[in-house]
C-alpha atoms as a PDB file:
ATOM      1  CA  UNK A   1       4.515  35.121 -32.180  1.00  0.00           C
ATOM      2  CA  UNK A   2       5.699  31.507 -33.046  1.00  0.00           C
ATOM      3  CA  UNK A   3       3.826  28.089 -30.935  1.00  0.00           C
ATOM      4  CA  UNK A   4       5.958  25.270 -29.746  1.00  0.00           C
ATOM      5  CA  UNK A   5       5.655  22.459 -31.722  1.00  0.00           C
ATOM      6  CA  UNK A   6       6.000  18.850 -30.872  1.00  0.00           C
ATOM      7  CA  UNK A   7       8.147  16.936 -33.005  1.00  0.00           C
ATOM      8  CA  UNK A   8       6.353  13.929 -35.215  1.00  0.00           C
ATOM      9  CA  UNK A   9       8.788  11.208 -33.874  1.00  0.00           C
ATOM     10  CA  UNK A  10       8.613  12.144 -30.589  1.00  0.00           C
ATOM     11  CA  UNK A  11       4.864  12.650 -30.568  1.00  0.00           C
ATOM     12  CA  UNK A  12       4.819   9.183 -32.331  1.00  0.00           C
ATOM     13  CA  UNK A  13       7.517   7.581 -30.322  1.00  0.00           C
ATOM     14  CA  UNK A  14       5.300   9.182 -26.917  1.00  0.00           C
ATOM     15  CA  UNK A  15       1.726   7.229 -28.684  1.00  0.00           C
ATOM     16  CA  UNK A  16       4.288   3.750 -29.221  1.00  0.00           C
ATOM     17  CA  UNK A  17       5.288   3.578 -25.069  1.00  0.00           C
ATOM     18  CA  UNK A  18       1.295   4.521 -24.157  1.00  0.00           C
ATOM     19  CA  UNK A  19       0.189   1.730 -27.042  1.00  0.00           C
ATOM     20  CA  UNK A  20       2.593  -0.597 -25.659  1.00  0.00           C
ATOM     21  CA  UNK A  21       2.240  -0.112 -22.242  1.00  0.00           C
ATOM     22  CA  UNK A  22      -2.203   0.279 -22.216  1.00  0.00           C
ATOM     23  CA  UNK A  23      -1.945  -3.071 -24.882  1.00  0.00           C
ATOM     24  CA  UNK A  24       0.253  -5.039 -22.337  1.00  0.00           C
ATOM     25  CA  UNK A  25      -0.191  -6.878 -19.051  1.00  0.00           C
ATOM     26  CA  UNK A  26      -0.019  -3.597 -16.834  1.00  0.00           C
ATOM     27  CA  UNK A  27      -2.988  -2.247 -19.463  1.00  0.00           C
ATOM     28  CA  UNK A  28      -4.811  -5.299 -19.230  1.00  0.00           C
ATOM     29  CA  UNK A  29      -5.176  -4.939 -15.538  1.00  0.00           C
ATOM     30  CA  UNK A  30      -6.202  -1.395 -15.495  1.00  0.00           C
ATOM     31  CA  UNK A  31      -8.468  -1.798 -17.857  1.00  0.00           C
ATOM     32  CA  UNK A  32     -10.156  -4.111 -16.114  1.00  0.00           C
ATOM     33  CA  UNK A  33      -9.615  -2.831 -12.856  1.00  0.00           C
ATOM     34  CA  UNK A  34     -11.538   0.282 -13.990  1.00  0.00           C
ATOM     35  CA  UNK A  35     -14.821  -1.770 -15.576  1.00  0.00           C
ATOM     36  CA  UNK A  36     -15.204  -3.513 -11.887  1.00  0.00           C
ATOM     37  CA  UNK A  37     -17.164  -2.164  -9.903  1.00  0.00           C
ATOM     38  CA  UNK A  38     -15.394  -2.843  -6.522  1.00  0.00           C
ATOM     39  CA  UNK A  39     -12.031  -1.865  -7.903  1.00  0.00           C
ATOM     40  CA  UNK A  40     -13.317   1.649  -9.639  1.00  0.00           C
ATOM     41  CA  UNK A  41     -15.114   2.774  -6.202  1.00  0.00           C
ATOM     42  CA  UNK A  42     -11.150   1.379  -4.633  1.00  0.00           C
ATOM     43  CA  UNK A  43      -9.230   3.585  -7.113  1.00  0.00           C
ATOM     44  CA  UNK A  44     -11.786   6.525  -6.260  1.00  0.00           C
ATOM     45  CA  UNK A  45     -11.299   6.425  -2.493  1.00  0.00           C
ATOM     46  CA  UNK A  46      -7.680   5.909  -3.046  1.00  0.00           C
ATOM     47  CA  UNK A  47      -7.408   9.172  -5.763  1.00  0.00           C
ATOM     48  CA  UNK A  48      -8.636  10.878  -3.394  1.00  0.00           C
ATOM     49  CA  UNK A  49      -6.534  10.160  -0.286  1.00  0.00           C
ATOM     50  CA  UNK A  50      -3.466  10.779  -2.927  1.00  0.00           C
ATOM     51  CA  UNK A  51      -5.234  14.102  -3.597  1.00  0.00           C
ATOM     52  CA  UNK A  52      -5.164  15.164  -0.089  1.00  0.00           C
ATOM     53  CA  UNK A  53      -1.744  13.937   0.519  1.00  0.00           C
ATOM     54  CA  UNK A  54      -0.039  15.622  -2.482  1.00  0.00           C
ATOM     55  CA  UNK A  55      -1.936  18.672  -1.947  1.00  0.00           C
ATOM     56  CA  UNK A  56      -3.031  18.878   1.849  1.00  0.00           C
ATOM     57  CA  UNK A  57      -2.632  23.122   1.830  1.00  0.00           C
ATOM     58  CA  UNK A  58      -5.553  23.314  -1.070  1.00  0.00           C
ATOM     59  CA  UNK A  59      -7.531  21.720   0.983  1.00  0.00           C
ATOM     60  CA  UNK A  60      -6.329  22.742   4.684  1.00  0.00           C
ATOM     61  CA  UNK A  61      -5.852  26.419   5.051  1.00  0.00           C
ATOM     62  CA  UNK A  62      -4.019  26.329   8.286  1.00  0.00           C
ATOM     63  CA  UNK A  63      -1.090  25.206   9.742  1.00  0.00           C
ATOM     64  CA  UNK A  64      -1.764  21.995  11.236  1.00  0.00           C
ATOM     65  CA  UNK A  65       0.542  22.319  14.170  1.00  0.00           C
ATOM     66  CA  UNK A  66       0.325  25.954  15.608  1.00  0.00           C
ATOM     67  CA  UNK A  67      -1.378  25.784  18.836  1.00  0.00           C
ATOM     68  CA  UNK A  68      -3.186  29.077  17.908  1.00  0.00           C
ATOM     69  CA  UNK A  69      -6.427  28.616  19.358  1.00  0.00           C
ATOM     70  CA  UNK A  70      -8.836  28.436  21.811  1.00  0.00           C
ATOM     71  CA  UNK A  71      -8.581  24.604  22.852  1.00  0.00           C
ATOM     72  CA  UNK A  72     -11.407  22.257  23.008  1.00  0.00           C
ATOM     73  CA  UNK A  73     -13.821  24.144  20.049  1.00  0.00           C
ATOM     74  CA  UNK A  74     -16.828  22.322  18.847  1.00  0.00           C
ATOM     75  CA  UNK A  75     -16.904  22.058  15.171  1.00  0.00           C
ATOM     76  CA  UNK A  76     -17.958  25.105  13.234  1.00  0.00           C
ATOM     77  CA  UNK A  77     -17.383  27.159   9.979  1.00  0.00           C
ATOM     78  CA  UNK A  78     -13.883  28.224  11.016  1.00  0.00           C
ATOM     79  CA  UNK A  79     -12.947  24.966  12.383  1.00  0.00           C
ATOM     80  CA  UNK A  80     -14.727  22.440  10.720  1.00  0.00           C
ATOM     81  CA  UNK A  81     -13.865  19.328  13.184  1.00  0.00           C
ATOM     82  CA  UNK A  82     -13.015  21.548  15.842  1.00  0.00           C
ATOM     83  CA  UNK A  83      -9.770  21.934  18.247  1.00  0.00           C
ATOM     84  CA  UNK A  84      -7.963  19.277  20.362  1.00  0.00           C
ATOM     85  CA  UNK A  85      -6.730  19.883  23.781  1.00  0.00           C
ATOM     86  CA  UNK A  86      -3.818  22.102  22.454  1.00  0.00           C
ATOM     87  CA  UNK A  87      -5.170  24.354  20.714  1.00  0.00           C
ATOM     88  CA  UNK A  88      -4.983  22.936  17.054  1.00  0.00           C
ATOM     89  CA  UNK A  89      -7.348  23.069  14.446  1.00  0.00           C
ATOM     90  CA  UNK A  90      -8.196  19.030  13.613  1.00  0.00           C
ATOM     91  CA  UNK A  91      -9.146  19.483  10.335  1.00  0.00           C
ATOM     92  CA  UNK A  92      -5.899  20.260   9.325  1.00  0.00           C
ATOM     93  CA  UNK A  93      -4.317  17.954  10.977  1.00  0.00           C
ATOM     94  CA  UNK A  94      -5.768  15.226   9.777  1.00  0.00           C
ATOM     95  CA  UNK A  95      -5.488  16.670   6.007  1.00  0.00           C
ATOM     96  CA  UNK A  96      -2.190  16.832   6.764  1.00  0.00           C
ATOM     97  CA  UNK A  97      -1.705  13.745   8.233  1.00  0.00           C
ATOM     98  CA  UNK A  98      -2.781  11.948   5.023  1.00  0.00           C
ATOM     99  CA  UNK A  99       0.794  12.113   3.472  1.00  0.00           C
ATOM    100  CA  UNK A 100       2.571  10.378   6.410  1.00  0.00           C
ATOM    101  CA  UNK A 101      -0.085   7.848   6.651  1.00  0.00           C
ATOM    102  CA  UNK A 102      -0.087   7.232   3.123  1.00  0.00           C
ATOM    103  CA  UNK A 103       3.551   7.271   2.666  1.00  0.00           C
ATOM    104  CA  UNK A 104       3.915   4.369   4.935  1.00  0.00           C
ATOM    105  CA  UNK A 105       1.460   1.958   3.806  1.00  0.00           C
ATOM    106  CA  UNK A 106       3.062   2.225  -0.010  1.00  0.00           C
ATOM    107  CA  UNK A 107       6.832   2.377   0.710  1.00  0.00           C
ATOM    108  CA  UNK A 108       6.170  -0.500   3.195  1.00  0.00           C
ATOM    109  CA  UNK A 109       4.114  -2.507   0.787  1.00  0.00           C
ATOM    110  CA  UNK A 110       6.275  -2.039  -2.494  1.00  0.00           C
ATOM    111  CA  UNK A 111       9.576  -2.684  -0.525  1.00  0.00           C
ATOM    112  CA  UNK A 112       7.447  -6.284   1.144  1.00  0.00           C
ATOM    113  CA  UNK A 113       6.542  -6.925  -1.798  1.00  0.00           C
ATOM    114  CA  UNK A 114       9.913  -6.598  -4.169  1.00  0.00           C
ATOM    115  CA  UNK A 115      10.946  -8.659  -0.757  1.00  0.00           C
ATOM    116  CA  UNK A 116       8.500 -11.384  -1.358  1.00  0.00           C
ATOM    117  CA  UNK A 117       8.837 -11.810  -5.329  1.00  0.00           C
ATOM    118  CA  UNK A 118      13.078 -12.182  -4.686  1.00  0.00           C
ATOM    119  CA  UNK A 119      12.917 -14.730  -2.329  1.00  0.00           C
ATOM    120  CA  UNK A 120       9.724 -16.721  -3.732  1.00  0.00           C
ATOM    121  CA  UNK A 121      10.565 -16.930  -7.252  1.00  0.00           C
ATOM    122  CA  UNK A 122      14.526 -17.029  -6.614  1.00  0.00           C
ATOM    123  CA  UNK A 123      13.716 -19.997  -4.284  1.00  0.00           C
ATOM    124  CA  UNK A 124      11.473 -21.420  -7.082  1.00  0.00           C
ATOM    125  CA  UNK A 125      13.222 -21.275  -9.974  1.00  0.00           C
ATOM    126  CA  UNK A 126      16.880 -22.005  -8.431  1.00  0.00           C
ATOM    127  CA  UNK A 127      15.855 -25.136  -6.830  1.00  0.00           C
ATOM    128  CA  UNK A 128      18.071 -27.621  -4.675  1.00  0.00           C
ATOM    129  CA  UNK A 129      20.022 -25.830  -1.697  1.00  0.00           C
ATOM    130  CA  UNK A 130      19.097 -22.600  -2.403  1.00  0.00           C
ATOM    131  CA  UNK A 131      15.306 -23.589  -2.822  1.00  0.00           C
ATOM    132  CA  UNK A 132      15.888 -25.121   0.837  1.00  0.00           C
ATOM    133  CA  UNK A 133      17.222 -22.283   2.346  1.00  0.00           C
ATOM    134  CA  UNK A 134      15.132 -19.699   1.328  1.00  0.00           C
ATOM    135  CA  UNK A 135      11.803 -21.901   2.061  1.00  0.00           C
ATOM    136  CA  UNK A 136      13.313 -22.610   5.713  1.00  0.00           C
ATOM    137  CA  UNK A 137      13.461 -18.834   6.234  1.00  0.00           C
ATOM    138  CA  UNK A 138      10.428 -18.025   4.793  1.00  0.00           C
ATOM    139  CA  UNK A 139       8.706 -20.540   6.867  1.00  0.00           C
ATOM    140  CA  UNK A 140      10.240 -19.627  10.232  1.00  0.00           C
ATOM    141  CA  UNK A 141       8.920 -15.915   9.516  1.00  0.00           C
ATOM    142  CA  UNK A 142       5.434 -17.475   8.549  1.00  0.00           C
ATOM    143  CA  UNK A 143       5.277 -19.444  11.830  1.00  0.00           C
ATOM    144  CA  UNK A 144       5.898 -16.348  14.343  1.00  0.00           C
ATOM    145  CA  UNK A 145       2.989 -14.463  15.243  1.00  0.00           C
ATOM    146  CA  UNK A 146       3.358 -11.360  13.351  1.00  0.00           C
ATOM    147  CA  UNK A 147       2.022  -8.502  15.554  1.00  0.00           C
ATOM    148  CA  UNK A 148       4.047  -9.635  18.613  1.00  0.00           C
ATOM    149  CA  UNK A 149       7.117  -9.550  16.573  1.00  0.00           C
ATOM    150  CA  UNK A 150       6.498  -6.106  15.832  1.00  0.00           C
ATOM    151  CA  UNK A 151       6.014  -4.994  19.303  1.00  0.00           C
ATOM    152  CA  UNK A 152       9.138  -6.051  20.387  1.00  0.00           C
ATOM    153  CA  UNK A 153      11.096  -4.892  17.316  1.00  0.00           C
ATOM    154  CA  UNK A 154       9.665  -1.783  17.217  1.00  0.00           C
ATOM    155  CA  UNK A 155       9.934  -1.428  21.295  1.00  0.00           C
ATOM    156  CA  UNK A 156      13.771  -1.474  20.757  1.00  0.00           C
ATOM    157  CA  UNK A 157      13.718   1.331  18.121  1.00  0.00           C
ATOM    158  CA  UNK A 158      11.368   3.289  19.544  1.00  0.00           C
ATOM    159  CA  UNK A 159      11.298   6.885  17.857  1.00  0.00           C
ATOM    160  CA  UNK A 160      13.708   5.670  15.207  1.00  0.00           C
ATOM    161  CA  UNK A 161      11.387   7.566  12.505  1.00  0.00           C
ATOM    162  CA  UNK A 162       9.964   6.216   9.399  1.00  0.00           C
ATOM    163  CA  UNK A 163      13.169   4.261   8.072  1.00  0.00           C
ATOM    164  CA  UNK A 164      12.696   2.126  11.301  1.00  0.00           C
ATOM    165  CA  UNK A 165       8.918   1.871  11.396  1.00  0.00           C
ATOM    166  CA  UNK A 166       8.861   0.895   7.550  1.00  0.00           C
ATOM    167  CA  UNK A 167      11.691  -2.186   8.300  1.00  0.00           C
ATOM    168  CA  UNK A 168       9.611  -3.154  10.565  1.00  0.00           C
ATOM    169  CA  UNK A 169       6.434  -3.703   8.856  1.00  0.00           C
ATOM    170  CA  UNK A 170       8.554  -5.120   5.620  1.00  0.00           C
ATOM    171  CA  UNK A 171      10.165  -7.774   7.861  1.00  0.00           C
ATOM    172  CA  UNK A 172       6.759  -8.621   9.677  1.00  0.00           C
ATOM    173  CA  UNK A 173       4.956  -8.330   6.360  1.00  0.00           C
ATOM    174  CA  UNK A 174       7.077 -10.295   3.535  1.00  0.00           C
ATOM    175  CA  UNK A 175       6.372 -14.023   4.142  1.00  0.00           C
ATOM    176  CA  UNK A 176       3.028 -14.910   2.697  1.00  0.00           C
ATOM    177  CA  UNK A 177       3.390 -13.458  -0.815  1.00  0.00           C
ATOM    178  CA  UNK A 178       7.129 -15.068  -0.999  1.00  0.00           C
ATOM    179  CA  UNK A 179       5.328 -18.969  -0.704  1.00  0.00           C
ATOM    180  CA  UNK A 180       2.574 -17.662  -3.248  1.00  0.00           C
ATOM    181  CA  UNK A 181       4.617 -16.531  -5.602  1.00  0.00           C
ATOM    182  CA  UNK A 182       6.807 -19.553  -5.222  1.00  0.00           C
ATOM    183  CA  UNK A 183       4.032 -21.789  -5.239  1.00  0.00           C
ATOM    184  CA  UNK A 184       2.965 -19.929  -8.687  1.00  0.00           C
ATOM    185  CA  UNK A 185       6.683 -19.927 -10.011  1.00  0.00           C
ATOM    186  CA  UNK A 186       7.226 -23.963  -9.267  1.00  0.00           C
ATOM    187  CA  UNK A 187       3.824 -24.202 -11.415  1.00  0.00           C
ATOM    188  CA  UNK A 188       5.411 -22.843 -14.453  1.00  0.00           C
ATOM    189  CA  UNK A 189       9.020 -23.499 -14.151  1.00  0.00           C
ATOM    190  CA  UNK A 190       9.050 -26.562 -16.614  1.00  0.00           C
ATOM    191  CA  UNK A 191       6.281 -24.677 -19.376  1.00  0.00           C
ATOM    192  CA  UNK A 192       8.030 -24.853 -23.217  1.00  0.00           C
ATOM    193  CA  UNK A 193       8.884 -21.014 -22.899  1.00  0.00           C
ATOM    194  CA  UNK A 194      11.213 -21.287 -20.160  1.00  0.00           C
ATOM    195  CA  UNK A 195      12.687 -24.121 -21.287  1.00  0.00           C
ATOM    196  CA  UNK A 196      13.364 -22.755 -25.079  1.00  0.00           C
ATOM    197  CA  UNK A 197      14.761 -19.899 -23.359  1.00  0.00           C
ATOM    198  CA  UNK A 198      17.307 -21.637 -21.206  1.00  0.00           C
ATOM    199  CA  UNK A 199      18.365 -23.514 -23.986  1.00  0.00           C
ATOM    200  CA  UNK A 200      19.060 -20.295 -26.082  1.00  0.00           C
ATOM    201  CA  UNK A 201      21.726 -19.945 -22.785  1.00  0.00           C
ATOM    202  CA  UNK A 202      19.588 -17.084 -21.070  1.00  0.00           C
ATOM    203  CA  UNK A 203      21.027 -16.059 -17.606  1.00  0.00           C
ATOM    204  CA  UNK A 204      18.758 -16.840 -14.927  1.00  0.00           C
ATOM    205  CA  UNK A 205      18.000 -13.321 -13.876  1.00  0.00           C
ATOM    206  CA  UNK A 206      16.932 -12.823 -17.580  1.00  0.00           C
ATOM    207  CA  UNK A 207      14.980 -15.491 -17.453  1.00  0.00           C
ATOM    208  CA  UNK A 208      12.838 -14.352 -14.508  1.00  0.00           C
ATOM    209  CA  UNK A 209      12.566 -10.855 -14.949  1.00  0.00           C
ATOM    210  CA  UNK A 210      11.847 -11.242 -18.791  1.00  0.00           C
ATOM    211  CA  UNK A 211       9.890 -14.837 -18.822  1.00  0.00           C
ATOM    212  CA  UNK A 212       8.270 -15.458 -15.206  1.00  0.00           C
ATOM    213  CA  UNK A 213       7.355 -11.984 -13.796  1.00  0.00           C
ATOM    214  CA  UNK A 214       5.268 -10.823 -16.698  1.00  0.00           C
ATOM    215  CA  UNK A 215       3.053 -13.852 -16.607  1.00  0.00           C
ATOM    216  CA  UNK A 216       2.811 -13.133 -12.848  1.00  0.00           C
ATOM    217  CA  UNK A 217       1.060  -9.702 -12.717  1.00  0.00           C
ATOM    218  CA  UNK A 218      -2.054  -9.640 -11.142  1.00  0.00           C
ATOM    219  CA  UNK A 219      -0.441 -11.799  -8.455  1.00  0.00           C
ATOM    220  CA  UNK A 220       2.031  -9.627  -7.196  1.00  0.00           C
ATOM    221  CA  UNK A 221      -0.404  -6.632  -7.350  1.00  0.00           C
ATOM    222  CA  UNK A 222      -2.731  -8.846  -5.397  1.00  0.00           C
ATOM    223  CA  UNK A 223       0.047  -8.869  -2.861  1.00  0.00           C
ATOM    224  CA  UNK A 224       1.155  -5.434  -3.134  1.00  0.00           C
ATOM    225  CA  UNK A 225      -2.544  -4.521  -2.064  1.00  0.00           C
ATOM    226  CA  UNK A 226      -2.657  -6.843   0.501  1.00  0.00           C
ATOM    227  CA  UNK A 227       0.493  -6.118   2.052  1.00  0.00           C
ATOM    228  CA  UNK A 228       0.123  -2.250   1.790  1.00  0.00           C
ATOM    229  CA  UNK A 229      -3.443  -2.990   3.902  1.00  0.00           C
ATOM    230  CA  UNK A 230      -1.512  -4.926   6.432  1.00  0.00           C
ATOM    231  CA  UNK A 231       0.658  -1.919   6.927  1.00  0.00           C
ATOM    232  CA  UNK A 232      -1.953   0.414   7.003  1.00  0.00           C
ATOM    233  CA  UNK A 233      -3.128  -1.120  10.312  1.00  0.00           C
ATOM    234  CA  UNK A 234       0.137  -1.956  11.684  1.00  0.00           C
ATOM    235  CA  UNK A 235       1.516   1.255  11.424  1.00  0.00           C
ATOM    236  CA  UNK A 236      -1.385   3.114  12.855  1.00  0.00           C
ATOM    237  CA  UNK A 237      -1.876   0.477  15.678  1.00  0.00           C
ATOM    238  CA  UNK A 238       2.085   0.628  16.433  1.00  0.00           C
ATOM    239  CA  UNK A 239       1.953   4.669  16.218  1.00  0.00           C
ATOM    240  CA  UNK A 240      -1.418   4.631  18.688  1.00  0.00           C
ATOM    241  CA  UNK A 241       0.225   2.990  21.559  1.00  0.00           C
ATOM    242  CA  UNK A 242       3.471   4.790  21.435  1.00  0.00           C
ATOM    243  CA  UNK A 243       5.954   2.970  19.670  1.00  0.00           C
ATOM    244  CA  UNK A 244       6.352   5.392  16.337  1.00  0.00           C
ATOM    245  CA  UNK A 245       7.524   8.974  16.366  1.00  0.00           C
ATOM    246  CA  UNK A 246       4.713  11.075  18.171  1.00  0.00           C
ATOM    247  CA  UNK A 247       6.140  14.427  17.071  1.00  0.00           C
ATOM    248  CA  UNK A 248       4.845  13.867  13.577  1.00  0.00           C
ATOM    249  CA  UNK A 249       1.496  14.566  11.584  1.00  0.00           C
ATOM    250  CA  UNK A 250       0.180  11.254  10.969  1.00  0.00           C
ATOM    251  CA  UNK A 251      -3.502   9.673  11.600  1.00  0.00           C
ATOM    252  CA  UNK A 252      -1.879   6.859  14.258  1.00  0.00           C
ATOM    253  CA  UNK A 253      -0.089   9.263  16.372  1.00  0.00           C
ATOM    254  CA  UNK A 254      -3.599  11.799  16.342  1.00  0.00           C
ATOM    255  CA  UNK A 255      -5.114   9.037  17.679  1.00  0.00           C
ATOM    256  CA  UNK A 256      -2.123   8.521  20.380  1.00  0.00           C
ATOM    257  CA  UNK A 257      -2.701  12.219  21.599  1.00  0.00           C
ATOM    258  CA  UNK A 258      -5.997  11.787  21.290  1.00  0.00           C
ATOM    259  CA  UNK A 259      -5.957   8.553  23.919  1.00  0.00           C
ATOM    260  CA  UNK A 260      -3.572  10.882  25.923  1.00  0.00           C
ATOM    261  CA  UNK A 261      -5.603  13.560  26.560  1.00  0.00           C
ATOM    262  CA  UNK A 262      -9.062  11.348  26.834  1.00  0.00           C
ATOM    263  CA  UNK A 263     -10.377  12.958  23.838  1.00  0.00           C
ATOM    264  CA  UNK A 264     -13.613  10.701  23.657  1.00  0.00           C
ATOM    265  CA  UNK A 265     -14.659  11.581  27.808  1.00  0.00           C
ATOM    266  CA  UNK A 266     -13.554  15.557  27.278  1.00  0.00           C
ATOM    267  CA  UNK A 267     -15.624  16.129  24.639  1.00  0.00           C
ATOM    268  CA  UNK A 268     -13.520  15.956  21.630  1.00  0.00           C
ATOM    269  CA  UNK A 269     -14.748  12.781  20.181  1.00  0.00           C
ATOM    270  CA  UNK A 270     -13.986  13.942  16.355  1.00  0.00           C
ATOM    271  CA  UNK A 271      -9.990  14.326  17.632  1.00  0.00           C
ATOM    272  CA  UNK A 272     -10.438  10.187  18.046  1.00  0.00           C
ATOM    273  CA  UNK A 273     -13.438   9.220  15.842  1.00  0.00           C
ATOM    274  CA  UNK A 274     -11.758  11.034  12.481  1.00  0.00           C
ATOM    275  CA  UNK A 275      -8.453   9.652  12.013  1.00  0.00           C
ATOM    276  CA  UNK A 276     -10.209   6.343  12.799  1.00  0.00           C
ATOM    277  CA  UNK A 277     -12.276   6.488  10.127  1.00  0.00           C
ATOM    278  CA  UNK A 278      -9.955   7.815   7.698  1.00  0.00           C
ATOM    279  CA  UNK A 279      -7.675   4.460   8.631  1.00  0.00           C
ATOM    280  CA  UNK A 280     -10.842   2.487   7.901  1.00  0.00           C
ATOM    281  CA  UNK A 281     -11.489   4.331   4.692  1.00  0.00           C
ATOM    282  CA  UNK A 282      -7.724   3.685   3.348  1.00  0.00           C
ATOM    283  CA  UNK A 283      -8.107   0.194   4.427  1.00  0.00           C
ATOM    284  CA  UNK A 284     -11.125  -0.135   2.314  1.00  0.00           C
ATOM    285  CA  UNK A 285      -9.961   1.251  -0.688  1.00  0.00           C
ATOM    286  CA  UNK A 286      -6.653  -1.424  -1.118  1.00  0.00           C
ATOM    287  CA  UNK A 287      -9.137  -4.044  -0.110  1.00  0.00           C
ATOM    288  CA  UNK A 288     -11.750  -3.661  -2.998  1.00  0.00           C
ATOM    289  CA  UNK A 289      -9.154  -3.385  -5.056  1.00  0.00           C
ATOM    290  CA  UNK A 290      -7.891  -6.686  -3.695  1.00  0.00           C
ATOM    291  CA  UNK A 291     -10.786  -8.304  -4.319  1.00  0.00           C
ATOM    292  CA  UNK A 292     -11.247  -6.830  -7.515  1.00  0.00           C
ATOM    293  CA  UNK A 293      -8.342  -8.141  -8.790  1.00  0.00           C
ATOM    294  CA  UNK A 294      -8.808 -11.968  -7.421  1.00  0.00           C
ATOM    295  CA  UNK A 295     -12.241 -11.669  -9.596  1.00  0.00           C
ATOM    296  CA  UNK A 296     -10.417 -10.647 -12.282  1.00  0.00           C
ATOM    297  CA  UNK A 297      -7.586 -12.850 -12.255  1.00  0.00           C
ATOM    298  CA  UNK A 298      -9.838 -16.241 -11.196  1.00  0.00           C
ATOM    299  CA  UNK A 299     -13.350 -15.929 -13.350  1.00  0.00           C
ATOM    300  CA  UNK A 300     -14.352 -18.973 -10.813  1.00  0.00           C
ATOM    301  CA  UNK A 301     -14.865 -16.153  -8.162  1.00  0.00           C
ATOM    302  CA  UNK A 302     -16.480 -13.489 -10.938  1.00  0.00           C
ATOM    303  CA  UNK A 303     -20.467 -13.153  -9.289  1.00  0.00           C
ATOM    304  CA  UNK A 304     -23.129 -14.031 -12.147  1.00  0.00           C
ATOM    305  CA  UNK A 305     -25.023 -11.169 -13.585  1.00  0.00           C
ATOM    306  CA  UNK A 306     -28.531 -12.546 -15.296  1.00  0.00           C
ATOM    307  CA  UNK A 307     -29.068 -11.401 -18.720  1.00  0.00           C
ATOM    308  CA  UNK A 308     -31.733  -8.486 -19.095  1.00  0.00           C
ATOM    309  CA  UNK A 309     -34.772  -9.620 -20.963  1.00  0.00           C
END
């Protein structure tokens, strides 16, 4: 009976990537994200959320939408937060509802955010017309109120499912990290690196993918994080009063069904109180790791510690 081996240049090749890639910016980062203290209770709350949403059935032994029993049950062994109004059992469905919820708030953050660093460092490093143009837009979508604009975009496509609801909050959501990383890009655009490297006859998107991005990390995480709260909240608050897609498992539209059916005055306050604090939770998580991150990348806003006698 012979064991699999692992080949010495692959295994080596395998420790070369981790070495590279734990000794570089993106290691830097976690490696201080994970001696804060604010950022390692973040990344906790936030392992755990992925947890439940890439393994809700572990965790939640029934299905989450079979109207199955009695309706209206207090919480007890079987049914730990009890039933709603149609007979399902809560706990699952807010287990289940994780994913959804989850899903949102990242795909619309990373797509905001890849939004944000093309326009504000294109704009930046291009300059002239182009510079121009893409400030002008950036400004006019800075200047309209935000939650209004969702409304009445998302009013027009009601129940267009996640590809809708997700455009939405990336459109609503891109703005303010475009003029920061602008701001950041104009700041660097004449340093002796970028200039030796345009003179070696680099193309531009070369240039800023190879030269200006890397020295722009913990910014656009910073953003990422921030953006990805901002559509945590807007996509629950846009699923609560109606305007996502009520037929699926998510913790806004429990909270929509829950307002329907007057959970909080017919004595199902966890059907309401739950997803609510499971929003807040999320919402907590990105946001000490927001801070955590502005404390690591400015030391000016790193608290003191006194030295133990």
């Amino acid at each position: 009976m012979s064991t699999a081996t692992v080949p010495a240049g692959q295994a080596s090749g395998a420790k070369r990537i981790w070495a590279r890639l734990w000794g570089g910016a993106f290691g830097g980062l976690l490696r201080a994200a994970v001696s804060n203290r604010k950022a390692a209770t973040g990344l906790a709350i936030l392992v755990i959320f992925c947890f439940l949403a890439a393994f809700p059935g572990l965790v939640a032994h029934d299905n989450p939408e079979a109207e199955i029993y009695n309706p209206g049950l207090g919480p007890s062994g079987t049914h730990l937060l009890g039933t709603n109004a149609y007979g399902q059992d809560l706990f699952a469905q807010l287990v289940y509802s994780t994913r959804e919820s989850l899903f949102l708030a990242v795909a619309a953050g990373l797509l905001a955010t890849l939004l944000s660093v093309i326009v504000g460092v294109s704009a930046a490093y291009l300059g002239g017309v182009s510079d121009d143009i893409l400030s002008l837009v950036t400004d006019i979508f800075l200047v309209i109120p935000a939650f209004p604009l969702i409304v009445v975009i998302a009013a027009y496509s009601k129940n267009g499912g996640d590809p809708i609801l997700i455009a939405v909050l990336v459109v609503t959501g891109w703005s303010y990290g475009a003029r920061q990383l602008r701001a950041q890009a104009l700041s660097i655009r004449n340093r002796d690196f970028l200039v030796a490297a345009r003179l070696r006859g680099e193309r531009r998107w070369r240039v800023i993918v190879s030269e200006i991005l890397p020295t722009m990390t913990s910014l656009i995480v910073a953003i990422f994080l921030s953006t990805t709260l901002y559509a945590i909240v807007a996509a629950a608050g846009l699923q609560f009063i109606g305007l996502g897609n009520p037929s699926t498992l998510s913790w806004g539209t429990m909270l929509y069904w829950a307002q329907n059916n007057e959970a909080l005055q017919s004595g199902s306050p966890l059907w309401a109180i739950m997803p609510g604090i499971c929003i807040a939770m999320l919402g907590a998580a990105f946001a000490l790791i927001n801070y955590a991150f502005d404390e690591i990348s400015n030391p000016a806003l790193r608290p003191v510690r006194k030295r133990r006698r």
